[in-house]
Protein backbone atom coordinates (compact mmCIF):
# COMPACT_ATOMS: atom_id res chain seq x y z
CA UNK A 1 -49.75 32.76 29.12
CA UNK A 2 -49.73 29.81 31.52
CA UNK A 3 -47.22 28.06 29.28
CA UNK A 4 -44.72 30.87 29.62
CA UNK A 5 -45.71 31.70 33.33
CA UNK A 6 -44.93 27.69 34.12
CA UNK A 7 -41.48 27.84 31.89
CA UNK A 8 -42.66 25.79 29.01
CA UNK A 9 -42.76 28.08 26.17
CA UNK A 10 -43.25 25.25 23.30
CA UNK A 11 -46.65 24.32 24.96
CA UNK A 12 -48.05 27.72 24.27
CA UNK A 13 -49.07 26.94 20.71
CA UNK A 14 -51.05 23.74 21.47
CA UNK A 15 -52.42 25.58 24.42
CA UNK A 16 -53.87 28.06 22.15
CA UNK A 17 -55.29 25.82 19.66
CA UNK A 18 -57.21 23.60 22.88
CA UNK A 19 -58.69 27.17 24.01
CA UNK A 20 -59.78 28.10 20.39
CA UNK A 21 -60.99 24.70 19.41
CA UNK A 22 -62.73 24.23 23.22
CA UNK A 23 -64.46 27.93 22.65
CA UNK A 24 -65.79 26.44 19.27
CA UNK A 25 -67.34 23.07 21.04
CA UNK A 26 -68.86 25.25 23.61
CA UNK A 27 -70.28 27.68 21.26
CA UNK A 28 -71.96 24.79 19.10
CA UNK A 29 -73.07 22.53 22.19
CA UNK A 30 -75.26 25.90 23.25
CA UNK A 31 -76.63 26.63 20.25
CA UNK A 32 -77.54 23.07 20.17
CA UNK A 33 -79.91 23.45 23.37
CA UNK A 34 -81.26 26.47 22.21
CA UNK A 35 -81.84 25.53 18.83
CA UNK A 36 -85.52 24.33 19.03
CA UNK A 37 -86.37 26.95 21.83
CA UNK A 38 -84.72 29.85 19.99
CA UNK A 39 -86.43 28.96 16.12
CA UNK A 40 -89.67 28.39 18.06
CA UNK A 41 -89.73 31.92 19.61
CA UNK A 42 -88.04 34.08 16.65
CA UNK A 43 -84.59 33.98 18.76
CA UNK A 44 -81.54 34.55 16.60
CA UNK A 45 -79.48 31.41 16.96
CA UNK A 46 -76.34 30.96 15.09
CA UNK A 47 -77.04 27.69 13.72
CA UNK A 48 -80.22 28.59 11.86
CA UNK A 49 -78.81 32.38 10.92
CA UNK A 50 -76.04 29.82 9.60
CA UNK A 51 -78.38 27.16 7.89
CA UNK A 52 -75.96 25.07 9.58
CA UNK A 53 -77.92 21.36 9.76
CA UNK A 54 -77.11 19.42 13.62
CA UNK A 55 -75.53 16.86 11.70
CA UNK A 56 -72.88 19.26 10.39
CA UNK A 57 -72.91 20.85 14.01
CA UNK A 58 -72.10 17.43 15.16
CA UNK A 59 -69.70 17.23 12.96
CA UNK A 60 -67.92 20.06 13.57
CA UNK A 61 -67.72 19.61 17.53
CA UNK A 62 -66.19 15.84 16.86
CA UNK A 63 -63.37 17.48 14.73
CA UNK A 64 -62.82 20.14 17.50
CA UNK A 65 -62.61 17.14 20.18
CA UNK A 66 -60.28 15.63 17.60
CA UNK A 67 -58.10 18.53 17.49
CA UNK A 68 -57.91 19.48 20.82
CA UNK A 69 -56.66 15.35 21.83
CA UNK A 70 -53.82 15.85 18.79
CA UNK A 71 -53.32 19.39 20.86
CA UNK A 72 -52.83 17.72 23.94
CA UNK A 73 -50.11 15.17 22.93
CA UNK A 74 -47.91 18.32 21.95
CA UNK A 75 -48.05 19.54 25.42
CA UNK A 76 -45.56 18.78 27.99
CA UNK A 77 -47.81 18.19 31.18
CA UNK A 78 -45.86 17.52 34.55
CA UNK A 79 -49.13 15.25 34.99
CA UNK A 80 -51.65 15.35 32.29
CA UNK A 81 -54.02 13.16 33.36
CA UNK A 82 -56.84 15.47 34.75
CA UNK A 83 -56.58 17.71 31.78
CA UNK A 84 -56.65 15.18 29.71
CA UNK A 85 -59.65 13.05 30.53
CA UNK A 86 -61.74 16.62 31.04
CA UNK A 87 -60.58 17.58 27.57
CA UNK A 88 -61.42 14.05 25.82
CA UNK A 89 -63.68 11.56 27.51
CA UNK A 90 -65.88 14.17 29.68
CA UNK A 91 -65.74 16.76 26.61
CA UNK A 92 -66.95 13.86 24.65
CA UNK A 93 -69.57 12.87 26.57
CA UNK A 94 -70.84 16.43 26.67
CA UNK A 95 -70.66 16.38 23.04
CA UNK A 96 -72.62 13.06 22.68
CA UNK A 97 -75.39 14.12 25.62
CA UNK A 98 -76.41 17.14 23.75
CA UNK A 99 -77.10 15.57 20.25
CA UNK A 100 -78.62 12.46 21.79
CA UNK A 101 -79.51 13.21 25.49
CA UNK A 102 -80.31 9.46 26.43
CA UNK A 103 -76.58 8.96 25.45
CA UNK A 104 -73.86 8.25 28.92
CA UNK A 105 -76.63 7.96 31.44
């Protein structure tokens, strides 16, 4: 809606895709915290209801980050910088801190 709302009607597909693919990174980063606490305590968690392995969690977050920077360069920002660097260096960092937390310190 904010593409139409700000006049720009041909961002509104690339907007979409950053919001689905940013819901999926979110969704796997916190199942990655609560993996080990969830398993150890009979918690449902999506990645072991799944058998989905961390490395293929890993995976799947770096090809959402991927997707959402190809988003980005389809959308006509009067100044994308600030939405960019949230949506690709600090979303990667967030990616790399939770699979190996000594990582960006």
């Amino acid at each position: 809606h904010t593409a139409l709302l700000a006049g720009r009607p041909a961002n509104e597909a690339p907007l979409r895709e950053i919001g689905q693919l940013f819901g999926r990174v979110a969704h796997l980063l916190d199942a990655v915290e609560d993996y080990r606490d969830d398993v150890a305590r009979g918690k449902w968690n999506p990645l072991a209801a799944t058998e989905t392995t961390l490395q293929e969690a890993r995976t799947l977050c770096d090809d959402a980050v991927l997707g959402i920077q190809l988003a980005l360069a389809d959308v006509d920002f009067t100044d994308g910088r600030l939405p960019k660097r949230l949506l690709t260096k600090e979303l990667r960092r967030s990616v790399s801190r939770t699979f190996d937390p000594t990582a960006n310190r």
